[in-house]
PDB file of N, CA and C in Angstrom:
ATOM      1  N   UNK A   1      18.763-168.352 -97.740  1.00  0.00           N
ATOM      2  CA  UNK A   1      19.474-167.168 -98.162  1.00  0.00           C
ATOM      3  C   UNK A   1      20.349-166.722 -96.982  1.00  0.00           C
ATOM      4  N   UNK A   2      21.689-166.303 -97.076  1.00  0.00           N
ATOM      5  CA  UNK A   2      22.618-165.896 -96.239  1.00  0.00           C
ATOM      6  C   UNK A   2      22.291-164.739 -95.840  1.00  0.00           C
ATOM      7  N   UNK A   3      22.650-164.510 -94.827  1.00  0.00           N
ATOM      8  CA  UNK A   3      23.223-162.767 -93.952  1.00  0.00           C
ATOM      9  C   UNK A   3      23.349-162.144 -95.319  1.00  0.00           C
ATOM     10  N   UNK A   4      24.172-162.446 -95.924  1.00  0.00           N
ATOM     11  CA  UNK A   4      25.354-161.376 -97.077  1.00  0.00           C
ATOM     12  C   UNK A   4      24.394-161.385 -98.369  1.00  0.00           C
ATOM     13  N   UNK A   5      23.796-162.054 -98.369  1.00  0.00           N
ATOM     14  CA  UNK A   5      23.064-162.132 -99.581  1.00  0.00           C
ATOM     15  C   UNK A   5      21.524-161.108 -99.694  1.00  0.00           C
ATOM     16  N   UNK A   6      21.018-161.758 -98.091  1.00  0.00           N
ATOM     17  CA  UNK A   6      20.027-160.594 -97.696  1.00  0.00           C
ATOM     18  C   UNK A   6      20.388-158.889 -98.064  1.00  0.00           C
ATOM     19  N   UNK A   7      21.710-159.007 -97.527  1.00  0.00           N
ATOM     20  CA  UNK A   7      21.923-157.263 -97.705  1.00  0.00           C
ATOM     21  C   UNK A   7      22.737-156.825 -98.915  1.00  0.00           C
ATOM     22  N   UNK A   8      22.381-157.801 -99.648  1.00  0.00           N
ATOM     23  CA  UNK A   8      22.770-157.266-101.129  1.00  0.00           C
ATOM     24  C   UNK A   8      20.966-157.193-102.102  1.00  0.00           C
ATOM     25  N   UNK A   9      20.418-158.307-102.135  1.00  0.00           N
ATOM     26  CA  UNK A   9      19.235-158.336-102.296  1.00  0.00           C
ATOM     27  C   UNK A   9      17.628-156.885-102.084  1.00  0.00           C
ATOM     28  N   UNK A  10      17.853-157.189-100.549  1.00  0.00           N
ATOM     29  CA  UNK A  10      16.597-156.631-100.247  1.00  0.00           C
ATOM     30  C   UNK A  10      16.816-154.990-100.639  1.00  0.00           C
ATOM     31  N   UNK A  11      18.160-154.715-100.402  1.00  0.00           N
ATOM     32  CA  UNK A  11      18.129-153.387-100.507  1.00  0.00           C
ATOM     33  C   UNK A  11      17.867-153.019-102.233  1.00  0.00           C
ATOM     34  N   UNK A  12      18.428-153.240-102.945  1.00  0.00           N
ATOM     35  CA  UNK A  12      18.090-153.822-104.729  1.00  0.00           C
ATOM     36  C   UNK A  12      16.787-153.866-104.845  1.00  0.00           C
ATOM     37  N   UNK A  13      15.705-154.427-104.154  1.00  0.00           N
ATOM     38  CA  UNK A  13      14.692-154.495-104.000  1.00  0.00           C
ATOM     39  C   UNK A  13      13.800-153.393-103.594  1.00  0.00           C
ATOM     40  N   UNK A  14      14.428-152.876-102.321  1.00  0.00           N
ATOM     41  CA  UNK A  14      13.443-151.432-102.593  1.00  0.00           C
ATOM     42  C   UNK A  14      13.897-150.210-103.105  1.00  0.00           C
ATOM     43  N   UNK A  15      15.150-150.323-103.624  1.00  0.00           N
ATOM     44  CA  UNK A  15      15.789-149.669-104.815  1.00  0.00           C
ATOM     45  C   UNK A  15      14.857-149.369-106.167  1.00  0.00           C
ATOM     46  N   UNK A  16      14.663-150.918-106.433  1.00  0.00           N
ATOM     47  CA  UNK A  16      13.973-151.131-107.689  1.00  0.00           C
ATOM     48  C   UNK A  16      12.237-150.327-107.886  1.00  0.00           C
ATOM     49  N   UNK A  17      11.831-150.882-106.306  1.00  0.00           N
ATOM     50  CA  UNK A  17      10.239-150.367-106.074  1.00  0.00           C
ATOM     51  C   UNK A  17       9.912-149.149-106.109  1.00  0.00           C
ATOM     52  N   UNK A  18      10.961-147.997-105.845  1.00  0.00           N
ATOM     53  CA  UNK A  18      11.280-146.721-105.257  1.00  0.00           C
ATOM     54  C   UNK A  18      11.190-146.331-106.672  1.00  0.00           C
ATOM     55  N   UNK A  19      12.437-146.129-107.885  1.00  0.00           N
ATOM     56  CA  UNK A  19      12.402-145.948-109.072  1.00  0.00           C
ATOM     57  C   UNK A  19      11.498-146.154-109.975  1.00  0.00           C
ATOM     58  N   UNK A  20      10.611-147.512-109.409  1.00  0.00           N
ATOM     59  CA  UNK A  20       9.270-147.546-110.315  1.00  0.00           C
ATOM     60  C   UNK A  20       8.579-146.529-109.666  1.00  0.00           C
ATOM     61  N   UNK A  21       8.016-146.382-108.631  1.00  0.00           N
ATOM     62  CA  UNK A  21       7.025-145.683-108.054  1.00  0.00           C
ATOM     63  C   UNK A  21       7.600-144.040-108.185  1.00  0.00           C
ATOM     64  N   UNK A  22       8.572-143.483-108.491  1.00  0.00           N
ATOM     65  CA  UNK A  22       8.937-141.944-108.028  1.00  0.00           C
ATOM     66  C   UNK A  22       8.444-141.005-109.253  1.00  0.00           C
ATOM     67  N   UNK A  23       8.763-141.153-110.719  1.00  0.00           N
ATOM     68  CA  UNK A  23       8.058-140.366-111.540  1.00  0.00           C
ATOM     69  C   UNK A  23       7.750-140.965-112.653  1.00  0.00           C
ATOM     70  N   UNK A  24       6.578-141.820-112.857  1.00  0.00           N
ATOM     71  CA  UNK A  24       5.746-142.778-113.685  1.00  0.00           C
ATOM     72  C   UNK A  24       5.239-141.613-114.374  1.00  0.00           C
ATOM     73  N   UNK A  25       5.219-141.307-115.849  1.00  0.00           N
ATOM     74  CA  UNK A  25       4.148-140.525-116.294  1.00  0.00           C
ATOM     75  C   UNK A  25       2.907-140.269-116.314  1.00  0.00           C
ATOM     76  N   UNK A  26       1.960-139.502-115.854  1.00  0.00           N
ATOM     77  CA  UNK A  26       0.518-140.036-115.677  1.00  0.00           C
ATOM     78  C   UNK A  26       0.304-140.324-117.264  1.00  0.00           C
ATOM     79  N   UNK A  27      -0.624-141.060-117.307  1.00  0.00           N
ATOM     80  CA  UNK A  27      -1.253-141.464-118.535  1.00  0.00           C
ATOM     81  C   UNK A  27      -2.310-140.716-118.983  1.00  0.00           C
ATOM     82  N   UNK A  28      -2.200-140.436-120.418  1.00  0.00           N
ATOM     83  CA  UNK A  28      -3.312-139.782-120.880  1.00  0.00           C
ATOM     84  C   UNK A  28      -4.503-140.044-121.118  1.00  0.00           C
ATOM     85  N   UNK A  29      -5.571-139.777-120.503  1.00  0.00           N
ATOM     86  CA  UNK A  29      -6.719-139.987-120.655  1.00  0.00           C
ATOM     87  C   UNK A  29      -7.409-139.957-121.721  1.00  0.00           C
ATOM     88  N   UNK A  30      -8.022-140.928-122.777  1.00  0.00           N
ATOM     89  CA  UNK A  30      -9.067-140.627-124.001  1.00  0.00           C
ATOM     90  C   UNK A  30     -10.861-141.668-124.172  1.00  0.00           C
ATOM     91  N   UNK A  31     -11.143-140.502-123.829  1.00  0.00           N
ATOM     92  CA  UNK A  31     -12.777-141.339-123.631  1.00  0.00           C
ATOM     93  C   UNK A  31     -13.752-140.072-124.115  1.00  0.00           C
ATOM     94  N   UNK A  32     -14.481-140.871-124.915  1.00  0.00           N
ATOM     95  CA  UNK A  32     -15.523-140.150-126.128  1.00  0.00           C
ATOM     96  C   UNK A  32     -16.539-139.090-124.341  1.00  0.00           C
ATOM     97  N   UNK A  33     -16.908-140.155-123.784  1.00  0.00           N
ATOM     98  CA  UNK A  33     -17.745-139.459-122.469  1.00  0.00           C
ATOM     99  C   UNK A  33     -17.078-139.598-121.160  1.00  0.00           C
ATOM    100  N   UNK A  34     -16.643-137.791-120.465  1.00  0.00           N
ATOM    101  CA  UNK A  34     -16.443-138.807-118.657  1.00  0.00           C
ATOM    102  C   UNK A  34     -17.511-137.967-118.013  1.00  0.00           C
ATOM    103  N   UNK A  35     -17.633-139.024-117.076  1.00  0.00           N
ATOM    104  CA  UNK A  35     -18.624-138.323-116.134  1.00  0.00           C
ATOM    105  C   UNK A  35     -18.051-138.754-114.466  1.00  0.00           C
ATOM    106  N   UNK A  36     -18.145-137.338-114.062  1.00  0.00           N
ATOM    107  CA  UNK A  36     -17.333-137.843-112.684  1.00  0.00           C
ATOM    108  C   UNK A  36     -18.088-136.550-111.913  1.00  0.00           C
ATOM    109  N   UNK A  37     -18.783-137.026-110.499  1.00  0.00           N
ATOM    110  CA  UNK A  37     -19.130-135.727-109.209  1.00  0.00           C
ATOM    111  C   UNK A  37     -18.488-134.917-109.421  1.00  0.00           C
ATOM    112  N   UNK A  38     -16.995-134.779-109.487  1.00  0.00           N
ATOM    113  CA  UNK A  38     -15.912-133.684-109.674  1.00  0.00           C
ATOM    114  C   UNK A  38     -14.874-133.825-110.173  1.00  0.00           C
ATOM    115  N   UNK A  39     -14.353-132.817-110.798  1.00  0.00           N
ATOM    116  CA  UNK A  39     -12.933-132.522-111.431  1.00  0.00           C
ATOM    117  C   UNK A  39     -12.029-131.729-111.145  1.00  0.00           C
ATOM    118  N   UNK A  40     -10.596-131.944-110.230  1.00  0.00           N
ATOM    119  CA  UNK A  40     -10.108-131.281-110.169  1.00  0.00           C
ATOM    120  C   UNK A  40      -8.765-130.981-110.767  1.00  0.00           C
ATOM    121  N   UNK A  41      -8.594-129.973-112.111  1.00  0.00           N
ATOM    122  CA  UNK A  41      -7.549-129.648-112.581  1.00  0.00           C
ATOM    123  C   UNK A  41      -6.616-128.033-112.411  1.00  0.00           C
ATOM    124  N   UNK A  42      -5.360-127.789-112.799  1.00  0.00           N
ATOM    125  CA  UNK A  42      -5.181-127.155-112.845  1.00  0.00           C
ATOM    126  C   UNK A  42      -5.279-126.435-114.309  1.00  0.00           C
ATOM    127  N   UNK A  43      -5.800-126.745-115.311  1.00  0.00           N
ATOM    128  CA  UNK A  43      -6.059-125.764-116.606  1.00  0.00           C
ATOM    129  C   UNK A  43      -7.089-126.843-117.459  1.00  0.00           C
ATOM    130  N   UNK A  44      -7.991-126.277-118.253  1.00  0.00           N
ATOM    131  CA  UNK A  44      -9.076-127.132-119.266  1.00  0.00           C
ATOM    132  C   UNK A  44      -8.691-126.266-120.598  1.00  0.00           C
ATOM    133  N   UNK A  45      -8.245-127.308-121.471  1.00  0.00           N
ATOM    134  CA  UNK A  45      -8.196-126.510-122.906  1.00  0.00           C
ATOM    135  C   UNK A  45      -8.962-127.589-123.798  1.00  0.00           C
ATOM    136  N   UNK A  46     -10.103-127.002-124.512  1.00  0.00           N
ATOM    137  CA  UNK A  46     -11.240-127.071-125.299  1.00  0.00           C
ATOM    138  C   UNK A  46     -10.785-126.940-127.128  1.00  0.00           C
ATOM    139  N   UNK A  47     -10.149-127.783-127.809  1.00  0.00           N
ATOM    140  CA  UNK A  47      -9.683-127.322-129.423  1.00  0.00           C
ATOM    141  C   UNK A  47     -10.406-128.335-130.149  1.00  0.00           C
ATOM    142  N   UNK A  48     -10.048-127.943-131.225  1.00  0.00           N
ATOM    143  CA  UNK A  48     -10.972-128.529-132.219  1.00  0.00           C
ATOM    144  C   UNK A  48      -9.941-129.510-132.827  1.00  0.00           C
ATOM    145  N   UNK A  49     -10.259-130.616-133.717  1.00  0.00           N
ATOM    146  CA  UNK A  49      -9.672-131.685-134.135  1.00  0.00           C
ATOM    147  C   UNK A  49      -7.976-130.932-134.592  1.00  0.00           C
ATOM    148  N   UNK A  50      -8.417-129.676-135.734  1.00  0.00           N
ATOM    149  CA  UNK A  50      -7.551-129.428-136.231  1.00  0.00           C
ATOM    150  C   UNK A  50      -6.155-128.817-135.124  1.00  0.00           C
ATOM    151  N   UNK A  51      -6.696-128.509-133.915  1.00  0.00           N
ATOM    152  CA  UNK A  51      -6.054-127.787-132.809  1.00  0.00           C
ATOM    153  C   UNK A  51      -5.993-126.361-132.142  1.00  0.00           C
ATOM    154  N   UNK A  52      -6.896-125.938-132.986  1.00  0.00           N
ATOM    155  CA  UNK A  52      -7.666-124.558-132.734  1.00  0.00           C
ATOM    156  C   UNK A  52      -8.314-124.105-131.253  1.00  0.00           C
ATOM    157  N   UNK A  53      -7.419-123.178-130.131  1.00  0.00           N
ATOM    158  CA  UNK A  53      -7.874-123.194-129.171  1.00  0.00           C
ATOM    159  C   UNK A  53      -9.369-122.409-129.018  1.00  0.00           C
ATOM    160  N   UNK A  54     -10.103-123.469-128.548  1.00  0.00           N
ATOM    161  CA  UNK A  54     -11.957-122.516-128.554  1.00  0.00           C
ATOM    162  C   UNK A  54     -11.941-121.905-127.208  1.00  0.00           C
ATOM    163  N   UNK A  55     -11.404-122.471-126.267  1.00  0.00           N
ATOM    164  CA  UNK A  55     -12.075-122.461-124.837  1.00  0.00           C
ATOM    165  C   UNK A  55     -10.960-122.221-124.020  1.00  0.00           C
ATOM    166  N   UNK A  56     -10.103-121.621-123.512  1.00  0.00           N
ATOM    167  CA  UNK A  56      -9.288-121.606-122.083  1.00  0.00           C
ATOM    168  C   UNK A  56      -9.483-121.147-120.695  1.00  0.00           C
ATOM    169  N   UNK A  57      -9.313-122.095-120.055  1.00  0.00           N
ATOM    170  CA  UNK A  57      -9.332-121.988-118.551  1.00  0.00           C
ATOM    171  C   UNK A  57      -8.574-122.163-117.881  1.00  0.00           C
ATOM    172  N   UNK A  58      -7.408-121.347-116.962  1.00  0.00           N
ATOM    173  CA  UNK A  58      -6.602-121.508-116.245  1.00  0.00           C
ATOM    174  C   UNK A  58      -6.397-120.184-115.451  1.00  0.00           C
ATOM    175  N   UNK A  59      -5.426-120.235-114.791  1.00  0.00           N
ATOM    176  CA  UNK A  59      -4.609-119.459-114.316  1.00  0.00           C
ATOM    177  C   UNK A  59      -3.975-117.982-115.400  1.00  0.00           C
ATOM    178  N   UNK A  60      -3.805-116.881-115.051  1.00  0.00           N
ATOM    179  CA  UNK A  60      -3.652-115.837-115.875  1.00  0.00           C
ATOM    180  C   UNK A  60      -1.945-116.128-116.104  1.00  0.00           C
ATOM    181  N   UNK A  61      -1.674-116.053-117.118  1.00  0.00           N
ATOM    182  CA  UNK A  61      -0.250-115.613-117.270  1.00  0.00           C
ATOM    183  C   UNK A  61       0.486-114.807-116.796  1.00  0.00           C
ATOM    184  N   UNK A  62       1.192-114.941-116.272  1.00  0.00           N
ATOM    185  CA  UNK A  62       2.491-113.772-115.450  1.00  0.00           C
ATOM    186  C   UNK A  62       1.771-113.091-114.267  1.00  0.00           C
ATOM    187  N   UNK A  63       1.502-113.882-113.717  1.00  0.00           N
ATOM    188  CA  UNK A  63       0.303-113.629-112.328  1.00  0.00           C
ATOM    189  C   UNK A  63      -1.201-113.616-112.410  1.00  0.00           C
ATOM    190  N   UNK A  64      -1.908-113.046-111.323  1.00  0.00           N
ATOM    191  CA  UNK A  64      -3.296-113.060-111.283  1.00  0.00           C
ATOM    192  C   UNK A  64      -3.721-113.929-110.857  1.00  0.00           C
ATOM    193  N   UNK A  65      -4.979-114.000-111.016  1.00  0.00           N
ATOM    194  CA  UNK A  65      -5.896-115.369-110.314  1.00  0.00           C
ATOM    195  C   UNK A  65      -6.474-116.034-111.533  1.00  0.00           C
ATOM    196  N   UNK A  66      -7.861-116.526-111.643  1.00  0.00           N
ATOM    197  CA  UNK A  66      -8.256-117.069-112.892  1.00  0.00           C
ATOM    198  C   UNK A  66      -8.789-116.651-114.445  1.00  0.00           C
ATOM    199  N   UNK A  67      -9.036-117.529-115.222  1.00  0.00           N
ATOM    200  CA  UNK A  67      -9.210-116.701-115.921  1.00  0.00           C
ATOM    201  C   UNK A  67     -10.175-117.708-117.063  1.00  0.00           C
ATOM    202  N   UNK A  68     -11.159-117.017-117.965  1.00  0.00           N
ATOM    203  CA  UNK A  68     -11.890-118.281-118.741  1.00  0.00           C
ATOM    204  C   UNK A  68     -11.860-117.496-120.128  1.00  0.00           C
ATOM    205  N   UNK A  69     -10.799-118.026-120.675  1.00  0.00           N
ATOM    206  CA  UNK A  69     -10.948-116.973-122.727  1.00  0.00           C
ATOM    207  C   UNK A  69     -11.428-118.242-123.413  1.00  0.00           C
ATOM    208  N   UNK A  70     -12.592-117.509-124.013  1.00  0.00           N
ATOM    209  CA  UNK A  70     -13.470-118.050-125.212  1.00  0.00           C
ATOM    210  C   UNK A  70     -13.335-117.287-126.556  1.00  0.00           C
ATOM    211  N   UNK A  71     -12.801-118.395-127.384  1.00  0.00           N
ATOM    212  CA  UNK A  71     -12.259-117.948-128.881  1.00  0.00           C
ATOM    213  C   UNK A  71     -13.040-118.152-130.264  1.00  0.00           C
ATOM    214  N   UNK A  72     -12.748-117.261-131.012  1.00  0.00           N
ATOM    215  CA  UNK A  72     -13.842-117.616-132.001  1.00  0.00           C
ATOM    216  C   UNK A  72     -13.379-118.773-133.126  1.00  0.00           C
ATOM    217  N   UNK A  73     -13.920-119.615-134.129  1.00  0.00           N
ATOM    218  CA  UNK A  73     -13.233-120.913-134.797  1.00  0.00           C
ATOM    219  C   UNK A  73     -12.001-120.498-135.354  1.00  0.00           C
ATOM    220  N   UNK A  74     -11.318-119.097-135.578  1.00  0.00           N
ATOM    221  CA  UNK A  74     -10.293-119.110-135.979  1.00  0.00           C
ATOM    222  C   UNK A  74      -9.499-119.162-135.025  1.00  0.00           C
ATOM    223  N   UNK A  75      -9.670-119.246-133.380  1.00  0.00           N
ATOM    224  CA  UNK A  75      -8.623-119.072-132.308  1.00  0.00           C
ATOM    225  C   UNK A  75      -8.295-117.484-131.879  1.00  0.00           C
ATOM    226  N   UNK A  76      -9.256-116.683-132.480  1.00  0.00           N
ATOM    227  CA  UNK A  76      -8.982-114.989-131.959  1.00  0.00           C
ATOM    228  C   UNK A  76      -9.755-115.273-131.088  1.00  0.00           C
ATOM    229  N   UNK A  77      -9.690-114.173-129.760  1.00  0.00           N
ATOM    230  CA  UNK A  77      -9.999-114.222-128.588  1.00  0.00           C
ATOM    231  C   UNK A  77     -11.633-113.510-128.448  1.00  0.00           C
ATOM    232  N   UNK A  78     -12.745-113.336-128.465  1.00  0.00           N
ATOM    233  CA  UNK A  78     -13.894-113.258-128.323  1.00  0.00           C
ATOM    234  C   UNK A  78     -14.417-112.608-127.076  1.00  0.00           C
ATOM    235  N   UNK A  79     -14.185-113.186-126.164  1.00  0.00           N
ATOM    236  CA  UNK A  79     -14.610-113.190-124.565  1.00  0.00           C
ATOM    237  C   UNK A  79     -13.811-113.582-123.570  1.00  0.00           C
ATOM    238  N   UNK A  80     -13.532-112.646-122.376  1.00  0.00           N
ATOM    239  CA  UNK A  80     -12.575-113.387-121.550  1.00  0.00           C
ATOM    240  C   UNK A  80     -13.852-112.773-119.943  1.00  0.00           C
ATOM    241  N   UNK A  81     -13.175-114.009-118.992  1.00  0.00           N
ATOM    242  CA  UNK A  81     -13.898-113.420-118.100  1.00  0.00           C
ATOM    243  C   UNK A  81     -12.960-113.863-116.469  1.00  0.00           C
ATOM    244  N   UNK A  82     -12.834-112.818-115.586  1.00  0.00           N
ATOM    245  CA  UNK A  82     -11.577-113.129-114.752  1.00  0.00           C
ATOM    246  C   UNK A  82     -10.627-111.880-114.412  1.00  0.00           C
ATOM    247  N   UNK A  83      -9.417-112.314-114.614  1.00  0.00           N
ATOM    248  CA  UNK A  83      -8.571-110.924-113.913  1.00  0.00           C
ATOM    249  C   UNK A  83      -7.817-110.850-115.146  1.00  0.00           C
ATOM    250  N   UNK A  84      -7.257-109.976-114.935  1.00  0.00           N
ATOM    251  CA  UNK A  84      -6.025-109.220-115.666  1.00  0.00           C
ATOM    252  C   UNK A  84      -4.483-109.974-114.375  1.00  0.00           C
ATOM    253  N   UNK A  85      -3.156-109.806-115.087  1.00  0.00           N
ATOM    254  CA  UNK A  85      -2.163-109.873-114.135  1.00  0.00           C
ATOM    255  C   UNK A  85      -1.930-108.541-113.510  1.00  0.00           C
ATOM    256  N   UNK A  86      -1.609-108.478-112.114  1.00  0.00           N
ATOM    257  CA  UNK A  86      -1.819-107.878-111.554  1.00  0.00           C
ATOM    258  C   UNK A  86      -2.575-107.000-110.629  1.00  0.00           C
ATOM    259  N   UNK A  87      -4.124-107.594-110.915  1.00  0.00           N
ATOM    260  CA  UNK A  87      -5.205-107.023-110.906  1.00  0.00           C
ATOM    261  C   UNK A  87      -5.694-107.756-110.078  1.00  0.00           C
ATOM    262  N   UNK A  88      -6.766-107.650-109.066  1.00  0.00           N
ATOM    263  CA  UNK A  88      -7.508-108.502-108.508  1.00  0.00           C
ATOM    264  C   UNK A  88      -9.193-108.062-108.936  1.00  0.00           C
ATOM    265  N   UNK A  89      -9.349-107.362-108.923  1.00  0.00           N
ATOM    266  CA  UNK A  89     -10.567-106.672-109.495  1.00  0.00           C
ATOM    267  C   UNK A  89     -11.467-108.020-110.885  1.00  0.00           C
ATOM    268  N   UNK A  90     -12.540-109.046-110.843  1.00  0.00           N
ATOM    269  CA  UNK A  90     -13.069-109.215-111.820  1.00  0.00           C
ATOM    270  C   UNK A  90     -13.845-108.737-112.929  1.00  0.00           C
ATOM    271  N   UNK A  91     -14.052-108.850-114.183  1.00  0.00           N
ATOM    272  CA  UNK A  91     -14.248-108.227-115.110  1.00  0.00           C
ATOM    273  C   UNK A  91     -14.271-109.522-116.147  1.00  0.00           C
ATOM    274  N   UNK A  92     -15.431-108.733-117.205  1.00  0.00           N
ATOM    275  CA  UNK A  92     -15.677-109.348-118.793  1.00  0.00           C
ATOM    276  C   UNK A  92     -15.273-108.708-120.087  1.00  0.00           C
ATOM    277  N   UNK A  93     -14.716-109.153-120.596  1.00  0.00           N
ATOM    278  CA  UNK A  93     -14.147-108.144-121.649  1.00  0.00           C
ATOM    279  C   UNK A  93     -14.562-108.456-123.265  1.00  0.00           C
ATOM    280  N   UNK A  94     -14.727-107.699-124.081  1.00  0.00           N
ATOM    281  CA  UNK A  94     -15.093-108.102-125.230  1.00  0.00           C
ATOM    282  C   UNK A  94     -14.143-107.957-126.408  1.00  0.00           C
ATOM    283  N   UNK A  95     -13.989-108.733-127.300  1.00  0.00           N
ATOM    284  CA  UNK A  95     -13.211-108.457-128.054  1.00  0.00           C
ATOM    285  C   UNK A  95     -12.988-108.312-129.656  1.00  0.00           C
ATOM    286  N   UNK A  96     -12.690-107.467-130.423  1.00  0.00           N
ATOM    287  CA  UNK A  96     -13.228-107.331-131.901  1.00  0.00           C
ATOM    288  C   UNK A  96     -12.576-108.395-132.341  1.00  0.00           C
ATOM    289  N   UNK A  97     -12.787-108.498-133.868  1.00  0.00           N
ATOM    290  CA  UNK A  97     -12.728-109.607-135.026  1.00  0.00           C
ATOM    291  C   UNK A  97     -10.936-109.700-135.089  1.00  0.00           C
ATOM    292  N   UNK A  98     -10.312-108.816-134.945  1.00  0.00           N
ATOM    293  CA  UNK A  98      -9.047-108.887-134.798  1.00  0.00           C
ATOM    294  C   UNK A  98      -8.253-109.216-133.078  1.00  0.00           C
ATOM    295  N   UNK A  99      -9.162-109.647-132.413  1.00  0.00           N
ATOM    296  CA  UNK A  99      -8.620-110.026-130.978  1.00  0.00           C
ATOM    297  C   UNK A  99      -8.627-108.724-130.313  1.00  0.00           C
ATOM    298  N   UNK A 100      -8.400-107.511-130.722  1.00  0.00           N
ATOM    299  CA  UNK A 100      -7.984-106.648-130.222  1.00  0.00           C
ATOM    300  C   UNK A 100      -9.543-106.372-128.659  1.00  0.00           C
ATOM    301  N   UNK A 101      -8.723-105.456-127.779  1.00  0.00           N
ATOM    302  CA  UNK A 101      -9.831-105.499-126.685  1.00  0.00           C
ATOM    303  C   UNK A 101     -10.914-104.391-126.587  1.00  0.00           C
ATOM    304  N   UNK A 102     -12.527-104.928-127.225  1.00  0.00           N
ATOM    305  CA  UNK A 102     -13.196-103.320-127.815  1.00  0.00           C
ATOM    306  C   UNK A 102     -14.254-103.117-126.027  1.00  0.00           C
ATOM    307  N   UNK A 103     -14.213-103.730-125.417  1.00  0.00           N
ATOM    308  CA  UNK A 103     -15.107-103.233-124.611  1.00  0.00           C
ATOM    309  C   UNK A 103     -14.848-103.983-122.840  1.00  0.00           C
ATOM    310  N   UNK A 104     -15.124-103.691-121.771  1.00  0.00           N
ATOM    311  CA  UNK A 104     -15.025-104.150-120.385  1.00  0.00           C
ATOM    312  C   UNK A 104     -16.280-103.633-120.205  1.00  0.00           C
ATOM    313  N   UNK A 105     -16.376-105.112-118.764  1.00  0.00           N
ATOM    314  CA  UNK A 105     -17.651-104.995-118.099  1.00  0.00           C
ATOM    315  C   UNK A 105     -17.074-105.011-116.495  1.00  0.00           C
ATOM    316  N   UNK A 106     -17.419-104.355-116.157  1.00  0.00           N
ATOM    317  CA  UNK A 106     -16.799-104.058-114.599  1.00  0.00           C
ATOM    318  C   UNK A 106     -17.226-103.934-113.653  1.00  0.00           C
ATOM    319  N   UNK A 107     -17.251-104.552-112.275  1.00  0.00           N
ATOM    320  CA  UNK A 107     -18.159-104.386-110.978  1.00  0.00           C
ATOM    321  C   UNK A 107     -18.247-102.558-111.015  1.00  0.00           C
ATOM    322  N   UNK A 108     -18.812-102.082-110.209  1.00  0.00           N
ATOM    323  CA  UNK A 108     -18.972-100.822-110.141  1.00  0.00           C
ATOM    324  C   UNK A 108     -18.312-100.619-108.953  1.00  0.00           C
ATOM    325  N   UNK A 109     -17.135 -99.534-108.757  1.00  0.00           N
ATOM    326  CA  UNK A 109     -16.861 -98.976-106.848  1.00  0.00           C
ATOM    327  C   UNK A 109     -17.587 -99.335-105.876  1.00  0.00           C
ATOM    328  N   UNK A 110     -17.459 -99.770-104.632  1.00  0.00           N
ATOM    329  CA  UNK A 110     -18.171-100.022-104.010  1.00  0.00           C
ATOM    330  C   UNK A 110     -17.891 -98.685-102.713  1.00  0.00           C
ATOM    331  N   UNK A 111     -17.253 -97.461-103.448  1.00  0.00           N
ATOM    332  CA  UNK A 111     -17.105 -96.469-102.544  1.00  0.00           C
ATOM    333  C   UNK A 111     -17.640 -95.391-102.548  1.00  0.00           C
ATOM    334  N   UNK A 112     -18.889 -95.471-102.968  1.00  0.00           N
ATOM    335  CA  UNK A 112     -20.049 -94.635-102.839  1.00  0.00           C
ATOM    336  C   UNK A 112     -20.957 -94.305-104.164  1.00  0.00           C
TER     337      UNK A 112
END
């Protein structure tokens, strides 16, 4: 292989390697059982065949820190446990048959 050919080649070459390797889609994972020491994601959503969210875990919407809403089989909201946006303060909240929010459970002041 020539001088001239090398530097048409090799560079093509890690051209090519670069474009494969830069944004490959991760692949979706489907397995009846995983079992792994640890998992680290940024959100777990829990639905039912039909797509009904039961279970959410992530990050709060429009700020905050975390957050875990448990839904009842129709997808109304049941139980949440975590922050509010804006809030740093944790708390459990309860919620009636219409989602709406009927009750909080709240650390108590710790200022006397």
């Amino acid at each position: 292989m020539t001088s001239r050919e090398r530097w048409t080649v090799y560079p093509l070459l890690l051209l090519a390697i670069g474009l494969a390797m830069r944004s490959a889609p991760s692949p979706e994972l489907s397995a009846e059982v995983l079992s792994a020491a640890q998992v680290r994601c940024r959100e777990i959503v829990l639905e039912t065949d039909e797509g009904t969210i039961l279970i959410h875990m992530g990050k709060v919407v429009d700020g905050g820190g975390g957050r875990i809403e448990i839904k009842d089989a129709e997808g109304v909201e049941a139980v949440a446990i975590g922050t509010r946006p804006g809030d740093r303060d944790g708390r459990v909240e309860f919620f009636d048959a219409e989602g709406g929010l009927r009750s909080t459970l709240e650390a108590a002041d710790g200022d006397g």
